[in-house]
Protein backbone atom coordinates (compact mmCIF):
# COMPACT_ATOMS: atom_id res chain seq x y z
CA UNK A 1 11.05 87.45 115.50
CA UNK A 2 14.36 85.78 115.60
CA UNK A 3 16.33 87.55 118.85
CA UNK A 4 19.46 85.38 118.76
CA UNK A 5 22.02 88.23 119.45
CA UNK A 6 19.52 90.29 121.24
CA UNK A 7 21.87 90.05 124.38
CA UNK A 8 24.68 90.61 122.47
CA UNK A 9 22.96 94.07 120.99
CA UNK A 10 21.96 95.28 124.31
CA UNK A 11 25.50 96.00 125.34
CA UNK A 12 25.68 99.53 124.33
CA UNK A 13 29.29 99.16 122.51
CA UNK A 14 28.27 96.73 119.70
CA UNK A 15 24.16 97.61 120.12
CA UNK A 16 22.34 96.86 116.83
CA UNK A 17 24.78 99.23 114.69
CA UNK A 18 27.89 96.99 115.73
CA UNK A 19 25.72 93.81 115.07
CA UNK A 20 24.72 94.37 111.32
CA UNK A 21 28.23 95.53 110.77
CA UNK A 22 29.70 92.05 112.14
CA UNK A 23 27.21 90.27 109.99
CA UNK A 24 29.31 91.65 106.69
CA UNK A 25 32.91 90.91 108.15
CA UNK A 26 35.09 88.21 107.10
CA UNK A 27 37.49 86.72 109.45
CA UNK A 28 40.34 84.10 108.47
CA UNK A 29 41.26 81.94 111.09
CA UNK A 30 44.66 80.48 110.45
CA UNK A 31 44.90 76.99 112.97
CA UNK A 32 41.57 74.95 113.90
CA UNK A 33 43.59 73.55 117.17
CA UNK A 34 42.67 74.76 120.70
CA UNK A 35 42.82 78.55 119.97
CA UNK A 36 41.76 77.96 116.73
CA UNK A 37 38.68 75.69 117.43
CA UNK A 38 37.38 78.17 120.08
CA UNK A 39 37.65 81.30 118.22
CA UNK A 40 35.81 79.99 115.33
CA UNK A 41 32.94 79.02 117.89
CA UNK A 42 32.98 82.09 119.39
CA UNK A 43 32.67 84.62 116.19
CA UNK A 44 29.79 82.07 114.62
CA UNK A 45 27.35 82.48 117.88
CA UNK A 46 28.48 85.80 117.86
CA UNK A 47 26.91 86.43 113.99
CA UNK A 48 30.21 86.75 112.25
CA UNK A 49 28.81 87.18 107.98
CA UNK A 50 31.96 85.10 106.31
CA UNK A 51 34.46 82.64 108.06
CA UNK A 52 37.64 81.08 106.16
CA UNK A 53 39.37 78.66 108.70
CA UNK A 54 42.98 77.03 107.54
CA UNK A 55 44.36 74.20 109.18
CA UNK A 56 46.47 70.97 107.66
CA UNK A 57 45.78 68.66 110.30
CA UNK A 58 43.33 66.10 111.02
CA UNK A 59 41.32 65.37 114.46
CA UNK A 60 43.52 63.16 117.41
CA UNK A 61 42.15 61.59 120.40
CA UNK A 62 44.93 63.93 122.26
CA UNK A 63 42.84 67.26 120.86
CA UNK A 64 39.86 66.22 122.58
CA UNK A 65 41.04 67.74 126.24
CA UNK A 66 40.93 71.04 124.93
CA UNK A 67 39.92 71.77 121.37
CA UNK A 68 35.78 71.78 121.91
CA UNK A 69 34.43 71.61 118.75
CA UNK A 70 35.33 68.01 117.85
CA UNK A 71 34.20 64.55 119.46
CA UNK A 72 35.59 61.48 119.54
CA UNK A 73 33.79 60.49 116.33
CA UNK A 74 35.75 62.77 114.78
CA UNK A 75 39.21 61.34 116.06
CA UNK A 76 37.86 58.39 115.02
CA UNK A 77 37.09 58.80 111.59
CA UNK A 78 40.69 61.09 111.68
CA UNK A 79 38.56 63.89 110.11
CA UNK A 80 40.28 66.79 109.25
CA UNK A 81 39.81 69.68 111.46
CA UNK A 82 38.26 71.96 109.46
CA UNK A 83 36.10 69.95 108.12
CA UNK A 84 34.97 68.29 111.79
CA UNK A 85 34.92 72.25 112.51
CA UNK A 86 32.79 73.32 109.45
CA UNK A 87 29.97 70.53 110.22
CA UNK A 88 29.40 71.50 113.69
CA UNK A 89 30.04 75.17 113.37
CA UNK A 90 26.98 75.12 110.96
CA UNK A 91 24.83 73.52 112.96
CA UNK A 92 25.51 76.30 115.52
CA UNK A 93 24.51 78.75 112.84
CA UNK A 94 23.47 78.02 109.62
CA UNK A 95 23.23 81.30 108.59
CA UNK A 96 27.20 82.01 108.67
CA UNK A 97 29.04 81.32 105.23
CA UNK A 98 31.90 78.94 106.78
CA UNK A 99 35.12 77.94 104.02
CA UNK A 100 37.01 74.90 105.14
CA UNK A 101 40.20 74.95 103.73
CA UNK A 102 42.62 71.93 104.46
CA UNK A 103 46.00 72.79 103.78
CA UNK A 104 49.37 74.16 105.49
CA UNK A 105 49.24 78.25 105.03
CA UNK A 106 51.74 79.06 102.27
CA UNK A 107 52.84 83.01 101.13
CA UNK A 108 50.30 82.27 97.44
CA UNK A 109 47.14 81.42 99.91
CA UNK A 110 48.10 84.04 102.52
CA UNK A 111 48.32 86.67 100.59
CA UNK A 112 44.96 86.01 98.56
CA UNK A 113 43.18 85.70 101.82
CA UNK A 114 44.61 88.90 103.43
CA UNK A 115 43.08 90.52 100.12
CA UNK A 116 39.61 89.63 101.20
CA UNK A 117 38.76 89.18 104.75
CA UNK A 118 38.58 92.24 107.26
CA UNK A 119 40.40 90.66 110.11
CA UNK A 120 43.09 87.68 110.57
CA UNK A 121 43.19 85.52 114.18
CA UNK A 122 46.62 83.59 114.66
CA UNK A 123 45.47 79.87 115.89
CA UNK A 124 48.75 78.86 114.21
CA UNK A 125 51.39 76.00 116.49
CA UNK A 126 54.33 77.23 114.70
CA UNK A 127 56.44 80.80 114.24
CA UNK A 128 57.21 80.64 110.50
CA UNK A 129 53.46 80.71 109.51
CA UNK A 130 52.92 83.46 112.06
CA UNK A 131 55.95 85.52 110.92
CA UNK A 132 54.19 85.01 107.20
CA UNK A 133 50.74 85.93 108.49
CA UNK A 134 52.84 88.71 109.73
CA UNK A 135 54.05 90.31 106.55
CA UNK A 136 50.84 89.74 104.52
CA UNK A 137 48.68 91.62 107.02
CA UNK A 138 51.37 94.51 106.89
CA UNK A 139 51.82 94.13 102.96
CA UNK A 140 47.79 94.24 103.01
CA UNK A 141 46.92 96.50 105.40
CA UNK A 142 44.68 93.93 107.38
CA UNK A 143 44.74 94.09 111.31
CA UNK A 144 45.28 90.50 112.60
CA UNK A 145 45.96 89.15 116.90
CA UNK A 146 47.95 87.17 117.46
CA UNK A 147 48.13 84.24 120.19
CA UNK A 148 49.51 81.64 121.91
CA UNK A 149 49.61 79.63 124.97
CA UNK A 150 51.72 76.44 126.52
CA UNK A 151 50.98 74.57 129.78
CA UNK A 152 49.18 77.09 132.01
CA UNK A 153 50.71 80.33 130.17
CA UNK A 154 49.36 82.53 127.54
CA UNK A 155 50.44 85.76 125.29
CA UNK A 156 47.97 87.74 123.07
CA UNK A 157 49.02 91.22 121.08
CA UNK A 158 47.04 92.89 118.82
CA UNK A 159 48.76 94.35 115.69
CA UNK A 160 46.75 97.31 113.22
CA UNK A 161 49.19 98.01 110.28
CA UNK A 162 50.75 101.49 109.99
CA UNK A 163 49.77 101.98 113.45
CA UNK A 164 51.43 99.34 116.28
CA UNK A 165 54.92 97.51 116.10
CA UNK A 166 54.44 94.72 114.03
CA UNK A 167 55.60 91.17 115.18
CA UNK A 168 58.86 91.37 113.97
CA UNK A 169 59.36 94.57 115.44
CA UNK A 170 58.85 92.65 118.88
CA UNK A 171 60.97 90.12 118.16
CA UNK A 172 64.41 91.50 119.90
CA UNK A 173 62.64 92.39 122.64
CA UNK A 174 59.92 90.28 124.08
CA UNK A 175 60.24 86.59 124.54
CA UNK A 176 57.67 85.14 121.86
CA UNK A 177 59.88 82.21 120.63
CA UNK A 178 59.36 79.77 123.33
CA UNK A 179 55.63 79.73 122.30
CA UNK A 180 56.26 77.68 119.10
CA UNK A 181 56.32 74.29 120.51
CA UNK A 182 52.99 72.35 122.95
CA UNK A 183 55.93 69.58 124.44
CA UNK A 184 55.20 70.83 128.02
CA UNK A 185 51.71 69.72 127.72
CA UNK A 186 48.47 72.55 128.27
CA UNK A 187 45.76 72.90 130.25
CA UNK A 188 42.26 74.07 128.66
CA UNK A 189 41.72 77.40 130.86
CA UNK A 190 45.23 78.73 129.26
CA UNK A 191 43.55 78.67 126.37
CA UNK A 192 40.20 79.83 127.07
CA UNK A 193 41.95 82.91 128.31
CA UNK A 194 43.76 84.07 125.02
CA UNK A 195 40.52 83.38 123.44
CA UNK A 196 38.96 85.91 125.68
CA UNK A 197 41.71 87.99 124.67
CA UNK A 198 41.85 87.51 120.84
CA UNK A 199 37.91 87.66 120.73
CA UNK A 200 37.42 90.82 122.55
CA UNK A 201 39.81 92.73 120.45
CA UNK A 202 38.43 90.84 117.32
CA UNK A 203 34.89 92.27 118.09
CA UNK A 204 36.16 95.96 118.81
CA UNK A 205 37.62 95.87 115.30
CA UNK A 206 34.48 94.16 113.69
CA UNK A 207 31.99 96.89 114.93
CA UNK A 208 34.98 100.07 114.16
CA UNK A 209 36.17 100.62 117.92
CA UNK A 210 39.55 101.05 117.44
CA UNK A 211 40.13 102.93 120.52
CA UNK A 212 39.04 100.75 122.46
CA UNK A 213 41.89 98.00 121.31
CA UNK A 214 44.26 97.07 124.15
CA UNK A 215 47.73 98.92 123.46
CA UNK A 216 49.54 96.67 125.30
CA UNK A 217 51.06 92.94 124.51
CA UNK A 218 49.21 90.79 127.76
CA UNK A 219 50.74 87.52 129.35
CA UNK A 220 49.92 85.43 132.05
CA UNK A 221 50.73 82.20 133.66
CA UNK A 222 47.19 80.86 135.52
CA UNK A 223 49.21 78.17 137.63
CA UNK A 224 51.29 80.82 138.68
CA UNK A 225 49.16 83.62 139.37
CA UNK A 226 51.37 85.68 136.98
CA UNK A 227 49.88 88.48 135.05
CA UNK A 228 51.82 91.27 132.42
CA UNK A 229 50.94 94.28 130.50
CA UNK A 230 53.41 95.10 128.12
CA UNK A 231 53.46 98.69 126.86
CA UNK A 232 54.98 97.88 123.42
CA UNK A 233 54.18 101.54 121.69
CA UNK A 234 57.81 102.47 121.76
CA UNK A 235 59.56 99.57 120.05
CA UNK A 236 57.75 100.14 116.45
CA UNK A 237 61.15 100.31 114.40
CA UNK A 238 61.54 102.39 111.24
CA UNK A 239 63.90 100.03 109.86
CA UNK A 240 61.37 96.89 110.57
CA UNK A 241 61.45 95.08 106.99
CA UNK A 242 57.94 93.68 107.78
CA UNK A 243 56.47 97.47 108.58
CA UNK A 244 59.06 99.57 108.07
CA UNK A 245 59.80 102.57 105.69
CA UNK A 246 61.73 100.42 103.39
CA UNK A 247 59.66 97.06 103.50
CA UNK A 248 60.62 94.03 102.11
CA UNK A 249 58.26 91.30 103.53
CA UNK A 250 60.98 88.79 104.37
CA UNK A 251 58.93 86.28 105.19
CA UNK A 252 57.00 86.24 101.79
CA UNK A 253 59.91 85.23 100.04
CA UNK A 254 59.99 81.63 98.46
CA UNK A 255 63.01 80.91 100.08
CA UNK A 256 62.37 81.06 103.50
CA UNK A 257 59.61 78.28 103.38
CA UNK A 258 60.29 74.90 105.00
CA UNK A 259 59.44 71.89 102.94
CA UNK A 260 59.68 69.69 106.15
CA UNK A 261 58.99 70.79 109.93
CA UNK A 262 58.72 68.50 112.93
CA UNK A 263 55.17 69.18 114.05
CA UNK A 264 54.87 70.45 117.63
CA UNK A 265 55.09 68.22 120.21
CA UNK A 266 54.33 65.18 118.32
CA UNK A 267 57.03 62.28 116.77
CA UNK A 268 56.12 63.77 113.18
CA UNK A 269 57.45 65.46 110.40
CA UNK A 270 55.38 67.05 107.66
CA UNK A 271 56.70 67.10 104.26
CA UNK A 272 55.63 69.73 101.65
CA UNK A 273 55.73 69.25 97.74
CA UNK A 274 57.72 72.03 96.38
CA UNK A 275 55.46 72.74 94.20
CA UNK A 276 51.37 72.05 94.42
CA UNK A 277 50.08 68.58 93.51
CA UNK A 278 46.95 66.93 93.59
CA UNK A 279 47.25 63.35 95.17
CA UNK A 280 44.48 60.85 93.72
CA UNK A 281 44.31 59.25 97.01
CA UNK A 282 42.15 56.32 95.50
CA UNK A 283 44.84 55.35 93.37
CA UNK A 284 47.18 55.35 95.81
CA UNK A 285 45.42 53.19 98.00
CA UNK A 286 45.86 50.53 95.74
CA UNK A 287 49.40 50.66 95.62
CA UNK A 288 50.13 50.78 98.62
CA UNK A 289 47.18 47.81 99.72
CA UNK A 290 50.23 45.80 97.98
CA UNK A 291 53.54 47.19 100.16
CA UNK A 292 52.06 45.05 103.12
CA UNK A 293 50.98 48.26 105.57
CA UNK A 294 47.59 48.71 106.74
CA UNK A 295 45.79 51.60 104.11
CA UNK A 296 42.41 53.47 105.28
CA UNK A 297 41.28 56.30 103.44
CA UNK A 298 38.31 59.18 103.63
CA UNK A 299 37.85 61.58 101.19
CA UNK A 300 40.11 63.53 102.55
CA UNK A 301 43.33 61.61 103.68
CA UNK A 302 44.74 58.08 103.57
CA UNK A 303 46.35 56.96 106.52
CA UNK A 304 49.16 54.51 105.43
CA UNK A 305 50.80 52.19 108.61
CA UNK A 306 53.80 50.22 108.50
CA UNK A 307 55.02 49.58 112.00
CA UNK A 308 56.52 51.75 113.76
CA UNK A 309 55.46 54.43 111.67
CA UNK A 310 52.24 55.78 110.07
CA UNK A 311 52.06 57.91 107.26
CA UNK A 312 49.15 60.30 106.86
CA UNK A 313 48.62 61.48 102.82
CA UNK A 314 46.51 64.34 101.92
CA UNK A 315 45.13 65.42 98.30
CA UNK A 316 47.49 68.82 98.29
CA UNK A 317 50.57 66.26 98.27
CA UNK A 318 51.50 66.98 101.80
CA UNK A 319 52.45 63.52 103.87
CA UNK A 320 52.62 63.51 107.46
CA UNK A 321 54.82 60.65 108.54
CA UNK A 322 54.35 59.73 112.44
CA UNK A 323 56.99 57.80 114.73
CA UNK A 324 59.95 60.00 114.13
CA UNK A 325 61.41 63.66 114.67
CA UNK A 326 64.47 63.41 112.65
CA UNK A 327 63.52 65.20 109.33
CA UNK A 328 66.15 63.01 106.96
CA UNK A 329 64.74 59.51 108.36
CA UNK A 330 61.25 60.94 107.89
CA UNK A 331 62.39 62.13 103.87
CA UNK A 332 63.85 58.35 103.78
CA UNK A 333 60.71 56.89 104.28
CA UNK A 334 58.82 59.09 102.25
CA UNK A 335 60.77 58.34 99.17
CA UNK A 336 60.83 54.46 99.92
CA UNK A 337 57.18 54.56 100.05
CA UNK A 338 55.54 57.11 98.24
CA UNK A 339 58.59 57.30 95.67
């Protein structure tokens, strides 16, 4: 008899009732980074039924500190992360349905996904895409935690629609913003502990103990010795657009998504087609085999290099260009290049 989570049944909160209902849940992960990487690991030992994991990145030899699921083979090849994620996470458990889905979160995909999964985790590097995870788990009524951490310092809040202040309803008030950004480097227990965080609370809501969710928004700074509790009950605002009486979901709207961002921490900007396209990456291989760059390709991506900078094509349309931060030289080269 197979006993895998027999140690995981014995503690009397999930027991063998909480088990077989994590077994039908479905969990989106948005981010397959450090948080993201480690979550996902964590909810397939644990039996999760259905995981979707998002990410539009690919593996780098400077993940490898901290993000555990991938191996140099993996930076080598410049796999994308979900896909790197997907073939190790099912040979950790074959029995867990596992959706790798490379591409940047947009409001069309979010929304779809917060139709159908039972619980969101926020492995994101970057505030707009929480903001929109944000408003489609209020619009949707789907309970999602977020988290984040830089250098030896980590946040974690767990949000239930038409119950707790929503994110924007925290965002006057608690300091959240200078989370968006990895420049002052991280260390791997900062992020093992908002794991700890984000997966406890995930498994209280996968088995239906709702009570037992922490109330409070938690910080900490391990280097420091710094721990927080923030009691965040009383700053739910009736006039929050996102959960509000009157909501609007700001941050579903069209308008306010960036085309280009300067990735975190990294000389690179991505750049977003406004509208979805398909790239025949074979194709362009060829034509750019003749501009006088290096070209590599896997089914995936095609990494194009013309010194000092490399551009990295995937088949949504979406180009990261490496070796700069300044968005207009970055949409120079793009059009001199990929037209």
């Amino acid at each position: 008899m197979n006993n895998r989570y027999s140690r995981q049944e014995l503690f009397p909160p999930i027991g063998k009732a909480g088990q077989e209902k994590i077994s039908t849940k479905h969990v989106l992960i948005i981010g397959a980074g450090a948080l993201g990487s480690a979550n996902a690991e964590a909810l397939v030992r644990a039996g999760i039924g259905q995981l979707t994991i998002v990410d539009r990145d690919y593996v780098e030899w400077s993940n490898l500190q901290r993000q555990q699921l991938y191996t140099e083979e993996d930076a080598e090849k410049r796999l994308p992360k979900v896909i790197a994620a997907k073939n190790r996470l099912t040979a950790i458990n074959s029995s867990v349905g596992i959706e790798a889905v490379i591409a940047d979160a947009s409001v069309i995909e979010l929304e779809e996904w917060a139709k159908q999964v039972d619980l969101i985790i926020d492995a994101t590097d970057n505030f707009e895409t929480r903001m929109m995870i944000n408003d489609a788990a209020q619009k949707h009524g789907v309970p999602w935690i977020y988290g984040a951490c830089v250098g030896s310092y980590g946040i974690s809040y767990t949000i239930i629609p038409n119950k707790t202040p929503c994110l924007s309803c925290l965002l006057e008030t608690v300091p959240l913003g200078g989370l968006t950004c990895d420049t002052a480097g991280i260390i791997s227990p900062a992020v093992n502990m908002v794991v700890s965080y984000q997966l406890s609370e995930a498994l209280k809501i996968l088995v239906g103990n709702f009570n037992s969710l922490r109330s409070k928004l938690v910080s900490f700074d391990l280097w420091k010795n710094q721990y927080s509790a923030i009691k965040v009950d009383k700053l739910k605002k009736e006039d929050c657009p996102s959960c509000g009486k009157k909501r609007s979901y700001p941050y579903l709207s069209f308008e306010n998504q960036t085309k280009t961002a300067v990735l975190c921490g990294r000389d690179s900007v991505q750049i977003r087609p406004s509208l979805p396209i398909v790239r025949d990456l074979e194709a362009l291989e060829n034509v750019l085999a003749n501009q006088g760059g290096t070209v590599q390709r896997n089914p995936y991506l095609l990494s194009f290099m013309v010194e000092p900078h490399r551009f990295v094509i995937f088949k949504d349309g979406r180009v990261l260009v490496h070796g700069t931060k300044d968005i207009s030289e970055a949409k120079a080269l793009y059009h001199k290049y990929l037209g």
